[in-house]
Protein backbone atom coordinates (compact mmCIF):
# COMPACT_ATOMS: atom_id res chain seq x y z
CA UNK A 1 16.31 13.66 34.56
CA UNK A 2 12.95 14.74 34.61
CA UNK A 3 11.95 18.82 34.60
CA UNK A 4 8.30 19.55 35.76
CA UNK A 5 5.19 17.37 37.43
CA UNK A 6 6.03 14.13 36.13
CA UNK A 7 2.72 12.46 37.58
CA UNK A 8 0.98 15.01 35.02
CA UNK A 9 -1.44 12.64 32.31
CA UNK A 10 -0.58 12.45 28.63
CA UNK A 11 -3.31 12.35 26.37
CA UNK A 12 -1.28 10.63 23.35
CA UNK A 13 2.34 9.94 22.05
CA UNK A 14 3.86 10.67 18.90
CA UNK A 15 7.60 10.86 17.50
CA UNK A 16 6.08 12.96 14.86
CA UNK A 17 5.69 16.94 15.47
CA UNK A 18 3.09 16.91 12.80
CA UNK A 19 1.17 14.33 14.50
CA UNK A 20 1.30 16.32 17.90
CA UNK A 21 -2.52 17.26 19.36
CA UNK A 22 -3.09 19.04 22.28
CA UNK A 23 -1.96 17.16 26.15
CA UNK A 24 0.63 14.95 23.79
CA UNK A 25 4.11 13.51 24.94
CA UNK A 26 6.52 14.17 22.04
CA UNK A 27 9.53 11.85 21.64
CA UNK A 28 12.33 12.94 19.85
CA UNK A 29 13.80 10.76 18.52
CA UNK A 30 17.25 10.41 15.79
CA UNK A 31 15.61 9.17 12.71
CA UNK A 32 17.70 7.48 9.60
CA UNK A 33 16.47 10.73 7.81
CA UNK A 34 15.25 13.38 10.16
CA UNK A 35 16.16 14.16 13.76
CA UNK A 36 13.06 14.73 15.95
CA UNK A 37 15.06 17.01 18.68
CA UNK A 38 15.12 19.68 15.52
CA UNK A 39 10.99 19.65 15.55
CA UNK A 40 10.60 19.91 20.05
CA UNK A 41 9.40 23.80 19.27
CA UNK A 42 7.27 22.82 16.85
CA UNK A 43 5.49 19.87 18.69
CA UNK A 44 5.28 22.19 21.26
CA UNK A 45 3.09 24.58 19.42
CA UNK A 46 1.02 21.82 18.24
CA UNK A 47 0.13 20.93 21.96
CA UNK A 48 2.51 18.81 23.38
CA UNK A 49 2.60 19.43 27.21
CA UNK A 50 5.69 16.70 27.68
CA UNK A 51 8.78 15.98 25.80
CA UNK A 52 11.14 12.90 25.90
CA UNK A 53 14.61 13.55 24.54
CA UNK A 54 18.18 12.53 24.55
CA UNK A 55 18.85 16.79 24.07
CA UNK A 56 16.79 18.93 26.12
CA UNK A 57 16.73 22.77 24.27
CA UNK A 58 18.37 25.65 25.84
CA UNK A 59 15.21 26.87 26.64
CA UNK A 60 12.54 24.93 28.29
CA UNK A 61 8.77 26.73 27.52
CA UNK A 62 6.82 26.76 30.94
CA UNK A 63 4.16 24.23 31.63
CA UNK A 64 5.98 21.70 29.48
CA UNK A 65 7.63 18.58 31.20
CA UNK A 66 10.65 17.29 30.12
CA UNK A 67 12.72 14.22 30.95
CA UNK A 68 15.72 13.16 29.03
CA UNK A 69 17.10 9.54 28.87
CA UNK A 70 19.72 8.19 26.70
CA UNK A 71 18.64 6.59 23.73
CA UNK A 72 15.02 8.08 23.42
CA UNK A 73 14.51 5.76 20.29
CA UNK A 74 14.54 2.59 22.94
CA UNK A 75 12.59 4.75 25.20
CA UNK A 76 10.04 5.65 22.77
CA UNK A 77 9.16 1.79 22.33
CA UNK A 78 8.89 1.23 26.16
CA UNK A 79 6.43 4.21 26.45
CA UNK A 80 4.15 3.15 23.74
CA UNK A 81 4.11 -0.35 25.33
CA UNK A 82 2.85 1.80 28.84
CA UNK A 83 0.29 3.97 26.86
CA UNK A 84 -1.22 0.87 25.55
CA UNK A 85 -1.22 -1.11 29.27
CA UNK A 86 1.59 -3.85 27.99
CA UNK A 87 -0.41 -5.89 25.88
CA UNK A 88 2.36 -7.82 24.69
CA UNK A 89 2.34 -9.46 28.08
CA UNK A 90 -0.76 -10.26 27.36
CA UNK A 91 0.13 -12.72 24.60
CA UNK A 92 2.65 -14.79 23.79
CA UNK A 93 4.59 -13.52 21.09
CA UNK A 94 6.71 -15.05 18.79
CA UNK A 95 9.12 -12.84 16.79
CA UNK A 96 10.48 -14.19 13.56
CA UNK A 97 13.71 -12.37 11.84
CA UNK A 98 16.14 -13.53 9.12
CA UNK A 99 17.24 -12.19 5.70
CA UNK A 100 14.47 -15.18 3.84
CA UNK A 101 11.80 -16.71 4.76
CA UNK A 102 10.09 -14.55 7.74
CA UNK A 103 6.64 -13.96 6.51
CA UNK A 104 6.22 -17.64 5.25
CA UNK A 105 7.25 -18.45 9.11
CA UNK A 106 5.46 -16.08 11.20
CA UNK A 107 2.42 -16.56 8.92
CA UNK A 108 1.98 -20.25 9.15
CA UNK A 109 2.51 -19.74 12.85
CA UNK A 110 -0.50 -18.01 12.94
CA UNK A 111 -2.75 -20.13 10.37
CA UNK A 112 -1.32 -23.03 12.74
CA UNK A 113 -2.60 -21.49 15.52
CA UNK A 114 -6.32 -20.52 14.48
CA UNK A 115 -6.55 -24.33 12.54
CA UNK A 116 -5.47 -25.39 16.05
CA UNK A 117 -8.64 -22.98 17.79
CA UNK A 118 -6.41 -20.52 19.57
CA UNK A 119 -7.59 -16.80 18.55
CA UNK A 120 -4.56 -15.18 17.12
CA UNK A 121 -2.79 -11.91 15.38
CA UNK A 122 -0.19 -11.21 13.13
CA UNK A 123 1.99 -8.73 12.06
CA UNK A 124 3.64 -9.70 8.33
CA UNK A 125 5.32 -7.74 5.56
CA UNK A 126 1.83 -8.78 3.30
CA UNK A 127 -0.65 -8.12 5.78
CA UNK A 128 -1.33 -7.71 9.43
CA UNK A 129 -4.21 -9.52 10.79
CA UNK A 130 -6.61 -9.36 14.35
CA UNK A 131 -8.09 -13.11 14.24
CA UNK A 132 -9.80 -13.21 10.48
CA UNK A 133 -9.52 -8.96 10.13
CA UNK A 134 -7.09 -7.94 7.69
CA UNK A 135 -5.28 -4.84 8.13
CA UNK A 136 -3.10 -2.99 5.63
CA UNK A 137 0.82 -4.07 6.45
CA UNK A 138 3.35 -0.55 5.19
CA UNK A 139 6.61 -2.14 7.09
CA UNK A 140 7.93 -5.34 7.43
CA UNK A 141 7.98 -4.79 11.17
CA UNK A 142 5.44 -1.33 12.59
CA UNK A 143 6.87 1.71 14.20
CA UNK A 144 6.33 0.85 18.42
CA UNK A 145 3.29 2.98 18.60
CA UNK A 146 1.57 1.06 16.11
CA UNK A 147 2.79 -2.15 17.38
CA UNK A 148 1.50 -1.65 20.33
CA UNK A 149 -1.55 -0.21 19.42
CA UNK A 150 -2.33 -3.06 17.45
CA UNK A 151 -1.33 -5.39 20.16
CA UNK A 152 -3.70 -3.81 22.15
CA UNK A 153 -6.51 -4.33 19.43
CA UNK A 154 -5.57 -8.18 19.63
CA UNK A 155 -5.47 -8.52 23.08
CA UNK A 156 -8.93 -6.80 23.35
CA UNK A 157 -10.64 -9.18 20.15
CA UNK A 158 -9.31 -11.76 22.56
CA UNK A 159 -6.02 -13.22 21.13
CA UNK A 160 -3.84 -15.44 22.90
CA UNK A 161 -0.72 -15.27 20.04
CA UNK A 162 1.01 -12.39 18.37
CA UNK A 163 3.44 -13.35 15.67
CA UNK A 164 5.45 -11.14 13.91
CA UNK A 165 8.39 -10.75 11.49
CA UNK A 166 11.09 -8.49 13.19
CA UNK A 167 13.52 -6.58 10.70
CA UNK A 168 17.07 -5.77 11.09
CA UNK A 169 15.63 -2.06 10.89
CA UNK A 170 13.18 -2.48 13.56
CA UNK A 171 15.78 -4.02 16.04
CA UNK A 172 18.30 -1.74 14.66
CA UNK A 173 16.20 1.07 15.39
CA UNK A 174 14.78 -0.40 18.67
CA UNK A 175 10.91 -0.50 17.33
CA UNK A 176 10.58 -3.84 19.56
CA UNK A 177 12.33 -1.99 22.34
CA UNK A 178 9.60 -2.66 25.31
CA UNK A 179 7.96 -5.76 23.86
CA UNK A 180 7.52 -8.53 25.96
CA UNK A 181 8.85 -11.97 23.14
CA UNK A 182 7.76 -15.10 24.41
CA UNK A 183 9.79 -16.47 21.63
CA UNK A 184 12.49 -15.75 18.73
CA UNK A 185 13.33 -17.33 15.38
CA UNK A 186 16.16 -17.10 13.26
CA UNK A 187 15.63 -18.09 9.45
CA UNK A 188 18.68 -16.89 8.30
CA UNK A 189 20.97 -14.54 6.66
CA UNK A 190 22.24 -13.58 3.63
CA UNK A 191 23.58 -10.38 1.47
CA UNK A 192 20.73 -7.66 2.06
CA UNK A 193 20.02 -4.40 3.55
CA UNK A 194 23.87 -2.87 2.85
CA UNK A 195 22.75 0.28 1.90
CA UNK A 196 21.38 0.46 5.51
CA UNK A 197 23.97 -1.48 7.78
CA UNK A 198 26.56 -0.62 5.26
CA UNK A 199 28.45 -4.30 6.04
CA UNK A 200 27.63 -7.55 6.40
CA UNK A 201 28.80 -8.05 9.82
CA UNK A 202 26.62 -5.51 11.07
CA UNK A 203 23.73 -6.96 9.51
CA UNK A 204 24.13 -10.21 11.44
CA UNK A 205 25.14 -8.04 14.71
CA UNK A 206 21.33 -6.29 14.40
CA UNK A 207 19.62 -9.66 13.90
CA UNK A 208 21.43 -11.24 17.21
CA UNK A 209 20.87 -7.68 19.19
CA UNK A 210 17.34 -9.26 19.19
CA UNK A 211 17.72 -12.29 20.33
CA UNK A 212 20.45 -10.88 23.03
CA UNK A 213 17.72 -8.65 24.34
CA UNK A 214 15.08 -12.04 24.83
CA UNK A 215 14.06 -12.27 28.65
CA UNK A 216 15.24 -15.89 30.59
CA UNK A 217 12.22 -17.50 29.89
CA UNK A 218 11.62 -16.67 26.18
CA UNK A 219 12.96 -19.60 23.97
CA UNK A 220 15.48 -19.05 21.15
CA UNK A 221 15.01 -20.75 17.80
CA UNK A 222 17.79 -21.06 15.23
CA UNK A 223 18.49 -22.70 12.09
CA UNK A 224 22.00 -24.77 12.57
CA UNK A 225 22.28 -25.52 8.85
CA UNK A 226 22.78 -21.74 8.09
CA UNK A 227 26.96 -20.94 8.65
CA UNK A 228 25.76 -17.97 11.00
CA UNK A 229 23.02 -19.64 13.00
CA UNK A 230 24.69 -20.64 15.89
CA UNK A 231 26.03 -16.60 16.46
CA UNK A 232 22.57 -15.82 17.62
CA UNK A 233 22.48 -17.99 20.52
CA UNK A 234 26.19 -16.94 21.79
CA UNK A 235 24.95 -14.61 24.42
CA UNK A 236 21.31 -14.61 24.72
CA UNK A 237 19.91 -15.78 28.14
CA UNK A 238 16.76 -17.66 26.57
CA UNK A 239 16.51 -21.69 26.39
CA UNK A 240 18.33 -22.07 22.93
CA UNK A 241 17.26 -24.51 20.66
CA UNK A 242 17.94 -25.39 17.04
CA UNK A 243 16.39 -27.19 13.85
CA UNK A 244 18.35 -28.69 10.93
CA UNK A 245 17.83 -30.46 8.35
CA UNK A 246 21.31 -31.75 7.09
CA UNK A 247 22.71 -32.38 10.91
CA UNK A 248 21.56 -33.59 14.13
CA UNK A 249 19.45 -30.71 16.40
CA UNK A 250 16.83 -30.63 18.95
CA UNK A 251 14.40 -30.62 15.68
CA UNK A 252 14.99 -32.44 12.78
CA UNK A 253 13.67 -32.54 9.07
CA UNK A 254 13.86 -34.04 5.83
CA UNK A 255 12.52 -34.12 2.60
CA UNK A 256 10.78 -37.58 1.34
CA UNK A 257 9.58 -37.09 -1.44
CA UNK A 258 9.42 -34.01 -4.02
CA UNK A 259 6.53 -33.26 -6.31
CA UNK A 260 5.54 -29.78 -8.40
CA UNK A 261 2.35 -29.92 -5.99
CA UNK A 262 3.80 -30.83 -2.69
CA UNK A 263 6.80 -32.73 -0.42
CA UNK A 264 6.69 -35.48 1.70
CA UNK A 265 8.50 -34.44 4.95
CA UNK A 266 9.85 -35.38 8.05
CA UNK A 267 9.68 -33.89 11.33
CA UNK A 268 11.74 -35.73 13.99
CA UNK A 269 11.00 -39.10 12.28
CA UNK A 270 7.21 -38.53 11.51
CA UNK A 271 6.23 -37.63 8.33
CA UNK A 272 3.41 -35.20 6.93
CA UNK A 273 2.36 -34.43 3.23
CA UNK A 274 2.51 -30.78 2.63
CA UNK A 275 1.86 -28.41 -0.09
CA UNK A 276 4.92 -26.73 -0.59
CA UNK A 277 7.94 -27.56 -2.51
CA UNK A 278 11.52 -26.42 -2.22
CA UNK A 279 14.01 -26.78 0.30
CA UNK A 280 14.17 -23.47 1.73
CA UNK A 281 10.22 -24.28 2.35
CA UNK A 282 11.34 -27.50 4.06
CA UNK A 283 12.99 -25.45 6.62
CA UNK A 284 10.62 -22.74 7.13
CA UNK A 285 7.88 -25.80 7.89
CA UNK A 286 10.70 -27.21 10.27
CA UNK A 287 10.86 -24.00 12.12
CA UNK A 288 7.30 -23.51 12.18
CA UNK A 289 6.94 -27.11 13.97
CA UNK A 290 9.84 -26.62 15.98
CA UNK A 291 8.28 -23.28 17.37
CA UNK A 292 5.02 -25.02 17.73
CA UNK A 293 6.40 -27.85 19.81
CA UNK A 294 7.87 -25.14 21.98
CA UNK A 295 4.92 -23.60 22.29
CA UNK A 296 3.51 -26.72 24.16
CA UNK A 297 1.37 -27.43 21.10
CA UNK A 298 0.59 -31.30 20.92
CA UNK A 299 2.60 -32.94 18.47
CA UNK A 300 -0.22 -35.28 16.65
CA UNK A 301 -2.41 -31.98 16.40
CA UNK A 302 1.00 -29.70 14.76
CA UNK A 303 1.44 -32.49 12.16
CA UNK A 304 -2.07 -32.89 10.83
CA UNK A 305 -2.29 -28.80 10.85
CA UNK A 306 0.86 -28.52 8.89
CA UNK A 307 -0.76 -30.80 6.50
CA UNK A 308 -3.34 -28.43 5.90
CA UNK A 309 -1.25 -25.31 5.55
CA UNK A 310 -1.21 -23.44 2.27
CA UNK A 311 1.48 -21.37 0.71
CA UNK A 312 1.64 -17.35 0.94
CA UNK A 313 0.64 -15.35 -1.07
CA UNK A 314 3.07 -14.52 -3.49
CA UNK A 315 6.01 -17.10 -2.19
CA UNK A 316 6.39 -19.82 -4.94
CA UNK A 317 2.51 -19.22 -5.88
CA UNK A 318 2.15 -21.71 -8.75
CA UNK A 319 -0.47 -20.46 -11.98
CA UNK A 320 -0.95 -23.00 -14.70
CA UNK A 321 -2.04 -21.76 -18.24
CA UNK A 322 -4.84 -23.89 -20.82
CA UNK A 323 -1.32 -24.25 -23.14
CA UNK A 324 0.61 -26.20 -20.36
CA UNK A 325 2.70 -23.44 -19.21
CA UNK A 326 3.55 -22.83 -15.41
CA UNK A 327 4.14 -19.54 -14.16
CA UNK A 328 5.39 -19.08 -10.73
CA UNK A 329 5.39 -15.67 -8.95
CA UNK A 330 7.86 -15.23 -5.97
CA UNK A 331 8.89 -12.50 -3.42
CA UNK A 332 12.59 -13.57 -3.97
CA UNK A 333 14.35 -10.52 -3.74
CA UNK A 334 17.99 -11.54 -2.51
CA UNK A 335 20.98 -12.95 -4.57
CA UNK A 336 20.29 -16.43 -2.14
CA UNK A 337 16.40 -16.45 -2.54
CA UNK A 338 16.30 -16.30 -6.22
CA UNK A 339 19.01 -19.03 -5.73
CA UNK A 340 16.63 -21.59 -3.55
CA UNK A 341 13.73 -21.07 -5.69
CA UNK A 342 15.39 -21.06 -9.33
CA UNK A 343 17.62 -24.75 -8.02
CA UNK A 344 14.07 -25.75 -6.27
CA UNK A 345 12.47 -25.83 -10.02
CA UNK A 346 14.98 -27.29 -11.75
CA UNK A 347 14.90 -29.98 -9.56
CA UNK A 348 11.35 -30.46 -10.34
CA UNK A 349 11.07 -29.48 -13.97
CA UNK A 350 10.01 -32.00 -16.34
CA UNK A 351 12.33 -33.48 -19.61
CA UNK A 352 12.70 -31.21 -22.11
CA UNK A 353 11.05 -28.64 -20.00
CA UNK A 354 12.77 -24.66 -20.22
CA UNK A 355 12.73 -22.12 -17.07
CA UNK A 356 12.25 -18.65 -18.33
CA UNK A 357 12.89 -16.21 -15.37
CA UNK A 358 11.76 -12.20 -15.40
CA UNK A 359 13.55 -10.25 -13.03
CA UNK A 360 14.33 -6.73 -11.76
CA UNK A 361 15.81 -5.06 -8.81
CA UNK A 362 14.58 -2.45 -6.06
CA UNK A 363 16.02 0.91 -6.63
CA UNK A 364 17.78 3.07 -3.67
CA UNK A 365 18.22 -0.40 -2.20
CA UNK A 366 21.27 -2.55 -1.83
CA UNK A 367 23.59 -1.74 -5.43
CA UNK A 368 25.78 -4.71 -4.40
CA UNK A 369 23.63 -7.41 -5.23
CA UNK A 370 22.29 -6.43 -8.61
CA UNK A 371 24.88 -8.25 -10.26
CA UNK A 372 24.75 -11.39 -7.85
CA UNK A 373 20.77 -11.51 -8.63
CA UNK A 374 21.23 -11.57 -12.70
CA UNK A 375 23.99 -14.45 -11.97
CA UNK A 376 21.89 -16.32 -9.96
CA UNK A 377 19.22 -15.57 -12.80
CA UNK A 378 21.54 -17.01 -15.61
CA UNK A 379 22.71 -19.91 -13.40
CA UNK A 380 19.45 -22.19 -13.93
CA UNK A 381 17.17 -20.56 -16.65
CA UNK A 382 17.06 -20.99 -20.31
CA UNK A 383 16.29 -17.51 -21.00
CA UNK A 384 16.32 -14.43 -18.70
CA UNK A 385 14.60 -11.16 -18.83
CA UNK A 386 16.32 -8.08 -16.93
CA UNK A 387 13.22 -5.95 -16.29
CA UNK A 388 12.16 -3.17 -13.62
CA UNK A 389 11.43 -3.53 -10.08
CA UNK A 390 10.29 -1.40 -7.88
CA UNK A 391 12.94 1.55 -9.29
CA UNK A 392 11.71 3.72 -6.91
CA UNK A 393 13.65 7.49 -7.00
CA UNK A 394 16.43 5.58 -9.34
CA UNK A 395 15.67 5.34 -12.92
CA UNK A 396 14.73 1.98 -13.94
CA UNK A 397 17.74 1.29 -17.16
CA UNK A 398 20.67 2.44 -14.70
CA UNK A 399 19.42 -0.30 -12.33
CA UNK A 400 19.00 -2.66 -15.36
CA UNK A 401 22.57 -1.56 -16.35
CA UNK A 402 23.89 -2.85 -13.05
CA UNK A 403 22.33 -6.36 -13.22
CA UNK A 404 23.37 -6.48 -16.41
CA UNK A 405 27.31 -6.72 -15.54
CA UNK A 406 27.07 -10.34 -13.65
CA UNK A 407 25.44 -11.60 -17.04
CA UNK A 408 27.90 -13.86 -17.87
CA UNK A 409 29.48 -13.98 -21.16
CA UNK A 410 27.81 -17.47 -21.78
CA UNK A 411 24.57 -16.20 -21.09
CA UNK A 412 24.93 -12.84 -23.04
CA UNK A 413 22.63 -14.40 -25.94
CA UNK A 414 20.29 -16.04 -23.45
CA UNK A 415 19.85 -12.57 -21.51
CA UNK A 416 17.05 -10.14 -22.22
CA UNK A 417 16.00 -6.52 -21.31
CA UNK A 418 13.07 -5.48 -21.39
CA UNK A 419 12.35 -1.93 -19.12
CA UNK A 420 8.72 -2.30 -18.85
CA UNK A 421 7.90 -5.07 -16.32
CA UNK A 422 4.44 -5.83 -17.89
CA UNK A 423 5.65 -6.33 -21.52
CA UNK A 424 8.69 -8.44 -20.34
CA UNK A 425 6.15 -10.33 -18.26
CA UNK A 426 4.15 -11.00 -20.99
CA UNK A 427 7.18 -11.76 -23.61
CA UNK A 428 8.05 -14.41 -21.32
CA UNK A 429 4.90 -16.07 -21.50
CA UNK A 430 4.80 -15.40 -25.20
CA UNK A 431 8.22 -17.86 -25.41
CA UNK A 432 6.94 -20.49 -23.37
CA UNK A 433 5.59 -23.49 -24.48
CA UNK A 434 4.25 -26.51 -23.04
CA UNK A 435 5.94 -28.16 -20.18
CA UNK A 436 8.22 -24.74 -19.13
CA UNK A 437 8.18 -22.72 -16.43
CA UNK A 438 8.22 -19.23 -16.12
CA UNK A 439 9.56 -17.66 -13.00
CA UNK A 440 8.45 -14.10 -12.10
CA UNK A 441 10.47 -13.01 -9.02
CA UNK A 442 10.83 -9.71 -6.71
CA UNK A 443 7.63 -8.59 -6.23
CA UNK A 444 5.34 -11.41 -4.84
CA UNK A 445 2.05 -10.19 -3.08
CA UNK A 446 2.61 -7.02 -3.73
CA UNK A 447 0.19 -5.45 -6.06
CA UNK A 448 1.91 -1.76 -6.69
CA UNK A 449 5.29 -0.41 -8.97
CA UNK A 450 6.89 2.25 -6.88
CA UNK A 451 8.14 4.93 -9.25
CA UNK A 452 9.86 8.27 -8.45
CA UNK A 453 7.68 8.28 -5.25
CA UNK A 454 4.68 7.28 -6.75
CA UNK A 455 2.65 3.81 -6.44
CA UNK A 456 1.21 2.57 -9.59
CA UNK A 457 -0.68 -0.68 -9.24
CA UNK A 458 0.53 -3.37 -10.83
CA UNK A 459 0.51 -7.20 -9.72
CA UNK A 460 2.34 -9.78 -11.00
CA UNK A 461 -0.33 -12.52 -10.87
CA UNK A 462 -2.99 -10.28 -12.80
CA UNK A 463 -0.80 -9.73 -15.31
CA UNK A 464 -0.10 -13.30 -15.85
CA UNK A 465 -3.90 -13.96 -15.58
CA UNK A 466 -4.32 -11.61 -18.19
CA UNK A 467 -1.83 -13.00 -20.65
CA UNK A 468 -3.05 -16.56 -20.27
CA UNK A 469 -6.60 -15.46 -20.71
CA UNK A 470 -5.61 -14.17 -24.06
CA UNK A 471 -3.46 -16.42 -25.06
């Protein structure tokens, strides 16, 4: 229903009344912690001559357009795709979701691309990029007006790929609504986000949404080695495909061979050396050549680029002290990451060799899996040091306190705390000798503390630069 001239020109779009300027459509939208139909008279004042929402107010001022649909969150994404002239059409675009392993994925699709001389974007969790211009990266996946008006940018610098990691908040909250996906991935999924989608099966539910929403011709990607895989292909209408690497699929892998500095691996019975290690890096190089291949990409050309391919910043980034000491910083920030990388080193350690891991927990996050991250912790290291996270608005001991209780009683004596993140950092490193490794997990690339609202910065790798300078 539409109230007023609704051929009259916008001059902007905003879901924010504060960000309202004069000749501005204003969608209200139902936010997780505001609802935007509460600010209409407000956005109004600021300039707005048209409002989109699901509620229209009892009174409408004159001169003002208004049109109400049903979900205005899902409209909201389809508008900012027509203020910025569709330049996801433009592309092809490649969304990549799961609970591990997205920005490793959608990133190498994008180094692949550029090695492979096709001018390309991307829009990550460390970093969005136009071709070689690096832009600042808040969300895992943008709001849709500043999807699509970076889209736009990348269309107009003249790319011909857009990939981008797609969160179960974003589909949940319809920020790809409107996008035109070429392409979909599925990683897969584990224990995270409950203090959003409160269970576990509606977690997986908002990861298939997206691939349930993918147009005919798009193609579907999935991993058939994770127990949940297959759900994502149940009712989507793309061309479905899967990768594996412990049963047959359209795309196949295996590890070789397995050194500290790299793996031999297979793709479909043709092996490449690559410099990564770890099986859950096995499979994110498997889905990155699978994705390639469906691409059209020539095989011979994928291979040799893969070969060249470097690991992201902050995933399983490998720093080697004078002493012999090996720290390794990683994002791993689930119960099932810290798993994969804490069984991927001591699989690789050497004889006699310790693994010392530091880790903490994000505060107003997910409570459940506090516990499940200090097991997983005391599963494969030597020694463990509880520490802070990002604590955010919680204080950083209660969170410690939490982790604390899946400590098991075999690993009380093994099991440190140590509040400050820097000093347990740098105790750790203090223990080590020649031939261990130390594991710092949670924070990865990212190179701030978030405390009580405030960003502090603080980076993992300069602090162990630091201590091995010194030492």
């Amino acid at each position: 229903m539409v109230q007023g001239d609704a051929d009259a020109g916008i001059a902007g779009v905003h879901f924010d009344s504060r960000e309202v300027r004069e000749g501005f459509l204003f969608v209200a939208r139902r936010g997780v912690h505001a609802d935007g139909h509460a600010f209409i008279d407000r956005a109004i004042k600021a300039g707005a001559s048209a409002v989109l929402a699901e509620e229209l107010p009892g009174e409408l001022a004159p001169g003002v357009v208004y049109a109400r649909c049903a979900d205005s969150a899902a409209a909201l994404g389809v508008v900012a795709s027509n203020f910025y002239g569709n330049p996801s059409r433009e592309m092809t675009v490649v969304g990549v979701t799961g609970t591990n392993g997205k920005t490793t994925t959608a990133t190498l699709l994008y180094e692949m691309a550029r090695l492979l001389g096709h001018p390309a974007g991307l829009l990550s969790t460390v970093c969005n990029y136009i071709e070689e211009t690096r832009l600042a990266s808040t969300h895992t996946t943008p709001d849709a007006l500043e999807i699509n008006e970076l889209m736009r940018r990348m269309v107009d610098a003249g790319c011909r790929y857009c990939f981008m990691e797609v969160s179960s908040h974003a589909i949940d909250q319809r920020r790809v609504s409107g996008l035109a996906f070429d392409g979909a991935i599925f990683t897969n999924i584990t224990r995270d986000h409950l203090d959003y989608h409160e269970t576990f099966k509606a977690y997986i539910e908002a990861k298939k949404a997206f691939f349930d929403r993918l147009p005919r011709e798009a193609f579907a990607l999935t991993n058939a080695d994770d127990r949940n895989g297959m759900v994502m292909l149940q009712n989507t209408p793309a061309r479905k495909h899967a990768y594996a690497c412990r049963q047959v699929a359209d795309f196949m892998g295996k590890s070789v061979e397995r050194h500290l500095d790299g793996t031999l691996l297979s793709f479909n019975g043709r092996e490449a050396w690559v410099k990564f290690v770890g099986d859950f890096n096995a499979y994110n190089l498997l889905a990155v050549y699978a994705a390639a291949r469906l691409m059209g990409f020539d095989e011979e050309e994928v291979l040799v680029a893969l070969s060249r391919l470097r690991p992201v910043s902050g995933r399983f980034e490998t720093l080697l002290s004078d002493a012999g000491v090996m720290a390794i910083v990683d994002y791993a920030h689930t119960p099932d990451a810290l798993d994969n990388v804490l069984s991927t080193i001591e699989g690789l350690k050497g004889e006699g060799g310790r693994v010392i891991t530091v880790v903490g927990a994000g505060g107003d996050r997910d409570r459940g899996k506090r516990p499940e991250m200090a097991a997983a912790a005391c599963r494969y290291s030597d020694r463990v040091i509880l520490t802070s996270d990002n604590p955010r608005g919680e204080e950083p001991a209660a969170i410690i306190e939490e982790m604390h209780a899946g400590v098991t009683p075999d690993a009380r004596e093994r099991a440190l705390v140590i509040v400050d993140r820097r000093e347990a950092i740098r105790t750790a490193l203090m223990m080590a000798r020649r031939g261990d490794i130390v594991l710092v997990a949670g924070k990865g690339h990212e190179d701030y503390q978030e405390i009580k609202g405030v960003k502090y910065p603080f980076d993992d790798k300069e602090v162990i630069k630091e201590v091995f300078h010194k030492s």
